[in-house]
C-alpha atoms as a PDB file:
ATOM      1  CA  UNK A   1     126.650  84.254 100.263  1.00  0.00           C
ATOM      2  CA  UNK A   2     125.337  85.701  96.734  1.00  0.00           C
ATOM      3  CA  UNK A   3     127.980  88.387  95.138  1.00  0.00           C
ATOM      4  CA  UNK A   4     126.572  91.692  95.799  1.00  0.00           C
ATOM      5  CA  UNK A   5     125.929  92.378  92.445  1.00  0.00           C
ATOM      6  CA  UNK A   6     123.590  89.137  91.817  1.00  0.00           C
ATOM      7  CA  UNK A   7     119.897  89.566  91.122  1.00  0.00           C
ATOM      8  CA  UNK A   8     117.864  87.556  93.648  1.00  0.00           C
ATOM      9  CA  UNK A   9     114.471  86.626  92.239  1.00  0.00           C
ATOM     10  CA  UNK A  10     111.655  84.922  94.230  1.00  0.00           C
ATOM     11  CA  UNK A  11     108.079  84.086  93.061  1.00  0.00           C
ATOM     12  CA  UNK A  12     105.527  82.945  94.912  1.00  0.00           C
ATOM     13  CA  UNK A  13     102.231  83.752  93.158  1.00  0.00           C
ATOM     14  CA  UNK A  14      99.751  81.591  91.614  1.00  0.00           C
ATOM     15  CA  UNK A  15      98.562  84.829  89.360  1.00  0.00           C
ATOM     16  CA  UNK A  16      99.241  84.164  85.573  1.00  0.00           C
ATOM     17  CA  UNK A  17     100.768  87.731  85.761  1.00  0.00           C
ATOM     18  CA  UNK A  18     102.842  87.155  87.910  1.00  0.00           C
ATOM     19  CA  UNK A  19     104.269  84.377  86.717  1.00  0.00           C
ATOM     20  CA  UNK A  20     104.834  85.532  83.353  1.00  0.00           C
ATOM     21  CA  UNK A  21     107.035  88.268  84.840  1.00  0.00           C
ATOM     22  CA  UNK A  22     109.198  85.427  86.588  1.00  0.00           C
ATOM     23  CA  UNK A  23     109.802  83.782  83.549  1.00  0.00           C
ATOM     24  CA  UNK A  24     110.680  86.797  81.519  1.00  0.00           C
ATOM     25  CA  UNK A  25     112.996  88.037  84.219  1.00  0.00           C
ATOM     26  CA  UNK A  26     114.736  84.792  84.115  1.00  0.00           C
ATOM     27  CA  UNK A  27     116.243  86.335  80.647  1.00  0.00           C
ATOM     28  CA  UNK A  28     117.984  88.799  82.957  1.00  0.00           C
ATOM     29  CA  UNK A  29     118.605  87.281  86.022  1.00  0.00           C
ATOM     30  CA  UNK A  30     118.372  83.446  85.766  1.00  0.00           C
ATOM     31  CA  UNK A  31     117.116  81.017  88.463  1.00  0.00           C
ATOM     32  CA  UNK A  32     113.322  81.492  89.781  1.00  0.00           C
ATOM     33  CA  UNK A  33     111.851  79.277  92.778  1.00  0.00           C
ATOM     34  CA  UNK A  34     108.519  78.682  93.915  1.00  0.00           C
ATOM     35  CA  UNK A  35     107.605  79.534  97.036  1.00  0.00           C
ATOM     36  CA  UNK A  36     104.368  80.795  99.219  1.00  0.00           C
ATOM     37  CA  UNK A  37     104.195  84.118  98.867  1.00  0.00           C
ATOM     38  CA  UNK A  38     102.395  86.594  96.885  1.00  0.00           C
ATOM     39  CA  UNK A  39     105.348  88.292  95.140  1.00  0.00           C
ATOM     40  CA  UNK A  40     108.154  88.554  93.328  1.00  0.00           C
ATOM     41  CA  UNK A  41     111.478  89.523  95.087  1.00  0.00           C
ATOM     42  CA  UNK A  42     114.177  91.065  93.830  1.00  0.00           C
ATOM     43  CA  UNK A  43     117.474  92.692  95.344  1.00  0.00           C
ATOM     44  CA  UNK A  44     119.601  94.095  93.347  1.00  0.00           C
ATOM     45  CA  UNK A  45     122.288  96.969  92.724  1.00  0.00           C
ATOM     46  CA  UNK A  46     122.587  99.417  90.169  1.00  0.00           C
ATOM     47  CA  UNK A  47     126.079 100.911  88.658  1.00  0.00           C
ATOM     48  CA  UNK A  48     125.562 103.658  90.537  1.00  0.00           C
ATOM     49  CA  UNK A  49     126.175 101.498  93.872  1.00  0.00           C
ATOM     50  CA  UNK A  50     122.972 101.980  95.344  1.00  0.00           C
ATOM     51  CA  UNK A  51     120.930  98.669  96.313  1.00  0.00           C
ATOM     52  CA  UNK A  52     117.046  98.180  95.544  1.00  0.00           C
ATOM     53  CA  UNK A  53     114.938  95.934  97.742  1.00  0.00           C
ATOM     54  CA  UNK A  54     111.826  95.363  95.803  1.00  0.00           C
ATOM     55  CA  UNK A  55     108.601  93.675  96.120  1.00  0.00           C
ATOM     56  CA  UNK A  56     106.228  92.787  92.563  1.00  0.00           C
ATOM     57  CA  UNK A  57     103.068  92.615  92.841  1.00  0.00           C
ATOM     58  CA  UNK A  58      99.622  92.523  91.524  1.00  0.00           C
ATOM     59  CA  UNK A  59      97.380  95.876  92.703  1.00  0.00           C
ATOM     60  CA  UNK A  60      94.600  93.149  93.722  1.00  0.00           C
ATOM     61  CA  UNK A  61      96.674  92.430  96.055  1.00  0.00           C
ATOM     62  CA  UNK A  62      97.754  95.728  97.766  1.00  0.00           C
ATOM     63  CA  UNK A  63      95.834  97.621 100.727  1.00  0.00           C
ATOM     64  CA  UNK A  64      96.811 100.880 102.188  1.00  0.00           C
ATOM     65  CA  UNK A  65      96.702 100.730 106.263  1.00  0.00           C
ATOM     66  CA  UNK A  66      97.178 103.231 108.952  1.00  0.00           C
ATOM     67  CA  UNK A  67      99.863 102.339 111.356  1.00  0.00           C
ATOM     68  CA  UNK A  68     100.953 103.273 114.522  1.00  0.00           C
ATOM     69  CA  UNK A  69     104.276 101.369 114.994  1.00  0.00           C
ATOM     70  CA  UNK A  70     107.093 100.749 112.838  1.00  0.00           C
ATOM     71  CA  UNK A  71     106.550  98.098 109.961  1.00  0.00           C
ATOM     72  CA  UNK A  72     108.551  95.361 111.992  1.00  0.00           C
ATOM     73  CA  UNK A  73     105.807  95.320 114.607  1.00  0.00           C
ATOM     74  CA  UNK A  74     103.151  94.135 112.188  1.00  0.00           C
ATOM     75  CA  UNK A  75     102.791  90.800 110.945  1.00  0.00           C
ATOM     76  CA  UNK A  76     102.257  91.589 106.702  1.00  0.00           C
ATOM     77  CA  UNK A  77     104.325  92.397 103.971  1.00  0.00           C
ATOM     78  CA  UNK A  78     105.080  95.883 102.760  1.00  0.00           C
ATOM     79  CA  UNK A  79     106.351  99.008 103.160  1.00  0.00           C
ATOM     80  CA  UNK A  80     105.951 102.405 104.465  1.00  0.00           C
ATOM     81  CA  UNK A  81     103.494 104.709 102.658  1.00  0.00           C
ATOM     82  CA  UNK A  82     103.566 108.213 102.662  1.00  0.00           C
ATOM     83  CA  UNK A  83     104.355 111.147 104.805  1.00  0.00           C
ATOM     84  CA  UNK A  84     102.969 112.124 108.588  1.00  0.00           C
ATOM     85  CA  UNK A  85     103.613 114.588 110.955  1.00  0.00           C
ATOM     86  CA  UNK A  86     103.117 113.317 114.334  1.00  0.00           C
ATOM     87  CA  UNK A  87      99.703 111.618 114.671  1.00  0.00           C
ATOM     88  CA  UNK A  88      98.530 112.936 111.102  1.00  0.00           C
ATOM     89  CA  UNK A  89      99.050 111.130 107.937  1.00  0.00           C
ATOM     90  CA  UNK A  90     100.159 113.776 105.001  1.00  0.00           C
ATOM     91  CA  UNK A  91      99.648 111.989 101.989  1.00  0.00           C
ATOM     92  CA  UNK A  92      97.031 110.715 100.322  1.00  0.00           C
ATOM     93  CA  UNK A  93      95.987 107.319 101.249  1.00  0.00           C
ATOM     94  CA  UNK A  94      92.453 105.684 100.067  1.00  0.00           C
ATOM     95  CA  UNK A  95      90.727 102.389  99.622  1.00  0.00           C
ATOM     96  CA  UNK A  96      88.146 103.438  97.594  1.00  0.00           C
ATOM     97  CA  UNK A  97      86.922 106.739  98.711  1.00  0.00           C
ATOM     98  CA  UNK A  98      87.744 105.750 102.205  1.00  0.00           C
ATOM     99  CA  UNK A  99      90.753 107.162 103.968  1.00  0.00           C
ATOM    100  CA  UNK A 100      93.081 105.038 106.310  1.00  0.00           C
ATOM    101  CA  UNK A 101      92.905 107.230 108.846  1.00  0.00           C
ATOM    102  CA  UNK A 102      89.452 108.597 110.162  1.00  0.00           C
ATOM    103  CA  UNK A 103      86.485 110.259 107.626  1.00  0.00           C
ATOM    104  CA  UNK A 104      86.517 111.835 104.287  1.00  0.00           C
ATOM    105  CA  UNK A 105      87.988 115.306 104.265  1.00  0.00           C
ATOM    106  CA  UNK A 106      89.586 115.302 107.550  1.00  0.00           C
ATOM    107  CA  UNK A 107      92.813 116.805 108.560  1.00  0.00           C
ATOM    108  CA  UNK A 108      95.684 113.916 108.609  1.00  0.00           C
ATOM    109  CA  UNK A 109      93.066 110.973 107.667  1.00  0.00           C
ATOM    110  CA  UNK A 110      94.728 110.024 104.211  1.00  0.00           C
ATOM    111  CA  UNK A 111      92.523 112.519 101.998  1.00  0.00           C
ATOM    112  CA  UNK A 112      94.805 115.171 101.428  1.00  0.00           C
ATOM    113  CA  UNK A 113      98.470 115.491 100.282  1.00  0.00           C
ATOM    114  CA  UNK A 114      99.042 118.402 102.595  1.00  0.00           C
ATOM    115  CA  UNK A 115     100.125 122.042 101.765  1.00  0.00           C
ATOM    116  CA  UNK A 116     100.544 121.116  97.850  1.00  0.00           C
ATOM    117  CA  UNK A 117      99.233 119.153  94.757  1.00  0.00           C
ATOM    118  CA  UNK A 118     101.384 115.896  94.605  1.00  0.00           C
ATOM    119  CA  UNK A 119     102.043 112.729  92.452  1.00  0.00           C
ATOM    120  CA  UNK A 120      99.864 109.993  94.023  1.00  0.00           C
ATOM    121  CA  UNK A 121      99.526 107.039  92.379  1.00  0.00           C
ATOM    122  CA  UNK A 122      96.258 105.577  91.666  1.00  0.00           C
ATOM    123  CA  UNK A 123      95.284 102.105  90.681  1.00  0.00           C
ATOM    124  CA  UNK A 124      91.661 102.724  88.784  1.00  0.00           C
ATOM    125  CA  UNK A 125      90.191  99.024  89.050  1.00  0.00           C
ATOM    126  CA  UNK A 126      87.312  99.744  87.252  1.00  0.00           C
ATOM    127  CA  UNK A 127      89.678 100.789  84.273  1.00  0.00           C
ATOM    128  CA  UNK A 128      92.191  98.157  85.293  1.00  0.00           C
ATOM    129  CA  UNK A 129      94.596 101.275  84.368  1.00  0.00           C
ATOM    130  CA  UNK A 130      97.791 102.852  86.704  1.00  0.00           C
ATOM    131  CA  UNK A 131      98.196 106.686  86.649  1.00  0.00           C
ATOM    132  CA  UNK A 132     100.010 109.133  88.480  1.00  0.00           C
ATOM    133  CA  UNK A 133      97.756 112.190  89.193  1.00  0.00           C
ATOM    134  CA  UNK A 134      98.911 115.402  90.806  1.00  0.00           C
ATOM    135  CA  UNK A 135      96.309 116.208  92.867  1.00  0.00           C
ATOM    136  CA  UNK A 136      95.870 117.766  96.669  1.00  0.00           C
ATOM    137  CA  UNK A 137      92.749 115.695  97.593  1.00  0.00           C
ATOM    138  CA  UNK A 138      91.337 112.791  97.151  1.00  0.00           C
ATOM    139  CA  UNK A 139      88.055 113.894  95.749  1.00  0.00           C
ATOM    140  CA  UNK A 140      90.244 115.321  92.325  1.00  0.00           C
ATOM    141  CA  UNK A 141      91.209 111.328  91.917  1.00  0.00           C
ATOM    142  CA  UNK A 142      89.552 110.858  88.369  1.00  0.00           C
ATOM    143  CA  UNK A 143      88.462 107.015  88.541  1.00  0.00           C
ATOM    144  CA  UNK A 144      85.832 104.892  86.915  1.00  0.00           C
ATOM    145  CA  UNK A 145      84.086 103.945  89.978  1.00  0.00           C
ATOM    146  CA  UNK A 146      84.680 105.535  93.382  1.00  0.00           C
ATOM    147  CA  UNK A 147      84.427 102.581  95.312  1.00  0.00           C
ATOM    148  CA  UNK A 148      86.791 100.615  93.324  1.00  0.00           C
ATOM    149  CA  UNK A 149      90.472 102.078  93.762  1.00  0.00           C
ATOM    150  CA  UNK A 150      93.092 103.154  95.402  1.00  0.00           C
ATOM    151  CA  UNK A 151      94.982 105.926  95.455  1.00  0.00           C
ATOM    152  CA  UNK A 152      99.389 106.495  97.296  1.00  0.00           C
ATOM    153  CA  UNK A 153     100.448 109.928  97.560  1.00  0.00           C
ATOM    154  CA  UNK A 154     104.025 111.350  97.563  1.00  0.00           C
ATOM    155  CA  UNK A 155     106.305 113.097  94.988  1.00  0.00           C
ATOM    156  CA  UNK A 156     105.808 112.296  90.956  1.00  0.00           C
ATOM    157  CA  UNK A 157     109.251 110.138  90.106  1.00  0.00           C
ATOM    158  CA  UNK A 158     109.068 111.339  86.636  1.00  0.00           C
ATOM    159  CA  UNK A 159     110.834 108.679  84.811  1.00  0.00           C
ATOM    160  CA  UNK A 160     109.561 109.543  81.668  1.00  0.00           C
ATOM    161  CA  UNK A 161     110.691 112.577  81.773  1.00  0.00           C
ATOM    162  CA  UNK A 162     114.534 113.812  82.197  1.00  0.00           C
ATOM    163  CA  UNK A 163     114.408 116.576  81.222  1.00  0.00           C
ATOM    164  CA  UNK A 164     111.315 118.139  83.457  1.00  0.00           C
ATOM    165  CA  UNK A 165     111.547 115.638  86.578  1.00  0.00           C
ATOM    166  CA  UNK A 166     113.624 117.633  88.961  1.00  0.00           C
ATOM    167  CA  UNK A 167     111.856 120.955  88.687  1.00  0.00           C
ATOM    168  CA  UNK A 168     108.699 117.984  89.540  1.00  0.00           C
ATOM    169  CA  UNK A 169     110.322 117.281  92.363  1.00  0.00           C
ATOM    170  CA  UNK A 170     111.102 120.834  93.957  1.00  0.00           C
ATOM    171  CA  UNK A 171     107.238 122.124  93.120  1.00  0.00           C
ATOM    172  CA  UNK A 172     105.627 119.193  94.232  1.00  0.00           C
ATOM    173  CA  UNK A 173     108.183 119.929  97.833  1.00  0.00           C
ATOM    174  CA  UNK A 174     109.925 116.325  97.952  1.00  0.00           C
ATOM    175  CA  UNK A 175     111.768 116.490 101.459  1.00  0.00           C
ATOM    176  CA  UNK A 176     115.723 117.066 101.127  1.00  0.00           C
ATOM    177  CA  UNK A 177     115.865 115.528  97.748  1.00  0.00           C
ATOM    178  CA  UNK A 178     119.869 116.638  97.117  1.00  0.00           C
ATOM    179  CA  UNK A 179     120.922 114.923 100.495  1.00  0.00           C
ATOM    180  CA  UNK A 180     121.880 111.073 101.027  1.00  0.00           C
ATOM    181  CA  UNK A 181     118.926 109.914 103.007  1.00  0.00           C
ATOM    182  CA  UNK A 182     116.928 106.643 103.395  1.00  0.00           C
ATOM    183  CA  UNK A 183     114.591 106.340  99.940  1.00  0.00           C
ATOM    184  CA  UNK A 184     111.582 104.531  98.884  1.00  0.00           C
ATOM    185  CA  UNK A 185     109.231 104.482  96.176  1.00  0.00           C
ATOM    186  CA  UNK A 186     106.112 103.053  94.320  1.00  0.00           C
ATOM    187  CA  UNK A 187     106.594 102.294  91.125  1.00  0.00           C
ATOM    188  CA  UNK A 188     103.607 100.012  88.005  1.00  0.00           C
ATOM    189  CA  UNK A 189     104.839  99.092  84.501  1.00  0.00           C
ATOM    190  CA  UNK A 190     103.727  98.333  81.450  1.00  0.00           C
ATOM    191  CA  UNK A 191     102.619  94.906  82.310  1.00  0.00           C
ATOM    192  CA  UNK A 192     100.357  96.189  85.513  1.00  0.00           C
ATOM    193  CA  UNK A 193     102.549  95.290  87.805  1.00  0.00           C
ATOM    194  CA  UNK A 194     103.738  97.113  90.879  1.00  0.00           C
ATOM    195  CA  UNK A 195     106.678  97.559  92.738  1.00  0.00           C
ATOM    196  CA  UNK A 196     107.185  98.430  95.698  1.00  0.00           C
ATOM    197  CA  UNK A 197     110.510  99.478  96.676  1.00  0.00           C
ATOM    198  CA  UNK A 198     113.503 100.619  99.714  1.00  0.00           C
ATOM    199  CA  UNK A 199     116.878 101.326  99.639  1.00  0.00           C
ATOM    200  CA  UNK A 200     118.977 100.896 103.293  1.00  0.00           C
ATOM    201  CA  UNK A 201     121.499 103.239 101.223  1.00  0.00           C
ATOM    202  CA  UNK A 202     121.517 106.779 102.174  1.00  0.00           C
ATOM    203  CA  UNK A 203     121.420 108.782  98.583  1.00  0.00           C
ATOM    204  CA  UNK A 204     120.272 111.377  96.550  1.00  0.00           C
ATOM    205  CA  UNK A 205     117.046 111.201  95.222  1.00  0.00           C
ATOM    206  CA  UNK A 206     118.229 111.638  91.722  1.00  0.00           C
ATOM    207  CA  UNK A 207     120.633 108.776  92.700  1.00  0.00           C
ATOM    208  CA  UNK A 208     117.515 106.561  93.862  1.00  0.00           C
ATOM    209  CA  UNK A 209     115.457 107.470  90.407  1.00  0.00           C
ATOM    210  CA  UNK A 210     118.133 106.652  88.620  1.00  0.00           C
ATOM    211  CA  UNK A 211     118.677 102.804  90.338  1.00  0.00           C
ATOM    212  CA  UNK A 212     114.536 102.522  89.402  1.00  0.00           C
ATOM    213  CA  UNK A 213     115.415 103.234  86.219  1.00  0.00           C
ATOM    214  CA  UNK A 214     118.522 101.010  85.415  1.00  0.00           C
ATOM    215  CA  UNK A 215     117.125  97.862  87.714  1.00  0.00           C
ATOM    216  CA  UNK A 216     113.482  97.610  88.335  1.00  0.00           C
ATOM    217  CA  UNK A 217     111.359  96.633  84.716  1.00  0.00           C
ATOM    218  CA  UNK A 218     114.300  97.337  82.722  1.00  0.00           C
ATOM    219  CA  UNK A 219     113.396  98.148  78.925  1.00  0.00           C
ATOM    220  CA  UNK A 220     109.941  98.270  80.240  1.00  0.00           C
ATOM    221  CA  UNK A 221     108.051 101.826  80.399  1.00  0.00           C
ATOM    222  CA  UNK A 222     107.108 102.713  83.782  1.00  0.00           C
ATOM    223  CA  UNK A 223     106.137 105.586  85.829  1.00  0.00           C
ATOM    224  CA  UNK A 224     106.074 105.862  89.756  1.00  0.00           C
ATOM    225  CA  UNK A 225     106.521 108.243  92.922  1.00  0.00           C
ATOM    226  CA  UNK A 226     108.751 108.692  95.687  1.00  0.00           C
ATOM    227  CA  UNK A 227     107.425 108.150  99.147  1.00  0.00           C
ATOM    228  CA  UNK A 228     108.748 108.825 102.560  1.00  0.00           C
ATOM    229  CA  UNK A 229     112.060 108.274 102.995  1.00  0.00           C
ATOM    230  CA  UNK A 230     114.733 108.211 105.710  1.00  0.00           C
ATOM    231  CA  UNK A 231     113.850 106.371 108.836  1.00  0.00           C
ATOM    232  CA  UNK A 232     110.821 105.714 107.514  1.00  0.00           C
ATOM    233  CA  UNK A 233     111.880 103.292 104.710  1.00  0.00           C
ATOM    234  CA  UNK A 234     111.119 100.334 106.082  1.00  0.00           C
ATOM    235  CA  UNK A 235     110.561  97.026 104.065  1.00  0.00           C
ATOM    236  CA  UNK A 236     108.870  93.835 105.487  1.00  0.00           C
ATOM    237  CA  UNK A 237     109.696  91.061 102.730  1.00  0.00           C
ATOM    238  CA  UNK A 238     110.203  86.650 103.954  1.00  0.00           C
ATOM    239  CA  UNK A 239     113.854  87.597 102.256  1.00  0.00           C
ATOM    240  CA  UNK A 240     115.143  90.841 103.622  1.00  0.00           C
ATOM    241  CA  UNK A 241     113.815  93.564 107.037  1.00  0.00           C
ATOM    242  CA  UNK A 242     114.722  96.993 106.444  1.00  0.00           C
ATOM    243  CA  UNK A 243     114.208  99.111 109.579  1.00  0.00           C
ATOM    244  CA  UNK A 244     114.494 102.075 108.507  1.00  0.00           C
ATOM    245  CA  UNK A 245     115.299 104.087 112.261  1.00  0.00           C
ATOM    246  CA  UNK A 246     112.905 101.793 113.602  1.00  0.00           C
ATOM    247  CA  UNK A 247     110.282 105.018 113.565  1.00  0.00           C
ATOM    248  CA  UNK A 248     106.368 104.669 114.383  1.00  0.00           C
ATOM    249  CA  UNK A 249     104.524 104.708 110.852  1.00  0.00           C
ATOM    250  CA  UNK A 250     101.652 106.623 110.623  1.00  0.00           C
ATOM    251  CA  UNK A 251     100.519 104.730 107.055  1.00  0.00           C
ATOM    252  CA  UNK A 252     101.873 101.800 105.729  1.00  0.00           C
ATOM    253  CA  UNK A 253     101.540  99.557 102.278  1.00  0.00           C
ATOM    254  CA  UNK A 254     100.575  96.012 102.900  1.00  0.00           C
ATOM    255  CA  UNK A 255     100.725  92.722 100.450  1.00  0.00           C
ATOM    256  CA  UNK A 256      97.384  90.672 101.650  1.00  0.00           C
END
């Protein structure tokens, strides 16, 4: 068994990137091995006691899919995306201008964060640039070129900003953000990496920025949003299966 403390790194990527990340990790958290898979993986657990499952990646390699089972009953890597009601996806969720879910400016597609203007993270290909807009549909996404993004809403993370992140949080209507739930987020850095990451500990969300901050890109800027949490943080990794309640997903984010 590892201790519970010790970072667990696994790389699997032929991408230059990538690799470079593995090798300045190893500063931090030693050993790296090859294996097939498009990813680095890292578990790991902050001082606060909460435990990160994370998945690097490059944003070439990410597609946003509907779903209509829990994450275990799909054969890809990933995670959960953002939040549905029922049948209805809630967040935004776009290849391109395309939503996961049915047509352009339909109800529960992908194109709208629902009710309010939310962080959604957008990967501008074009630009080769990460942002996090706050926007309430997808048509406000300011891109390069429209068929060449994608775009993950949710709640802005704020980690740049302590001192302005948790009134963020309560405009932009993150669910039950003071109670220990199930968490999960989506988080690029400096380097143009992303991370996507689950906790199976129930915690505040302050608690869950705050394990982001300390254990995933450490000393590295970064910037990032939560995404639905509770039983819907589910994680689908070669090392680790995080079932969250075993829910049906309405939207989920897939490694290809």
């Amino acid at each position: 068994m590892w201790p519970a403390d010790r970072k667990r790194w696994v790389t699997a990527s032929a991408s230059a990137a990538l690799l470079f990340l593995a090798v300045l990790l190893m500063q931090y958290w030693g050993s790296v091995f090859i294996l097939p898979h498009p990813y680095v993986y890292q578990e790991s657990r902050a001082d606060n006691g909460v435990t990160l499952h994370a998945m690097a990646v490059s944003p070439g390699r990410v597609e946003l899919r509907a779903a209509d089972r829990p994450l275990s009953g799909y054969r890809v890597y990933g995670i959960n995306g953002g939040f549905f009601y029922r049948e209805a996806v809630l967040s935004i969720a776009v290849n391109g201008d395309k939503p996961v879910s049915g047509a352009a400016g339909a109800y529960g597609s992908g194109w709208f964060n629902e009710k309010y203007p939310r962080g959604t993270l957008v990967w501008d290909e074009a630009a080769g640039t990460f942002s996090v807009q706050v926007v309430s549909s997808a048509d406000e996404i300011r891109v390069k070129d429209r068929g060449r993004y994608f775009a993950q809403g949710g709640v802005s993370m704020g980690l740049g900003d302590e001192s302005g992140w948790e009134a963020t949080v309560q405009r932009e209507h993150l669910p039950n953000p003071d109670e220990n739930r199930l968490r999960s987020g989506l988080v690029f850095d400096a380097t143009g990496t992303l991370w996507l990451i689950v906790t199976p500990d129930r915690c505040t969300a302050a608690a869950f920025r705050e394990a982001v901050k300390e254990e995933i890109a450490p000393d590295i800027a970064k910037e990032g949003i939560f995404l639905d949490g509770d039983g819907s943080a589910q994680m689908n990794a070669a090392e680790t299966k995080l079932h969250g309640d075993s829910r049906d997903l309405r939207q989920i984010i897939a490694i290809k």
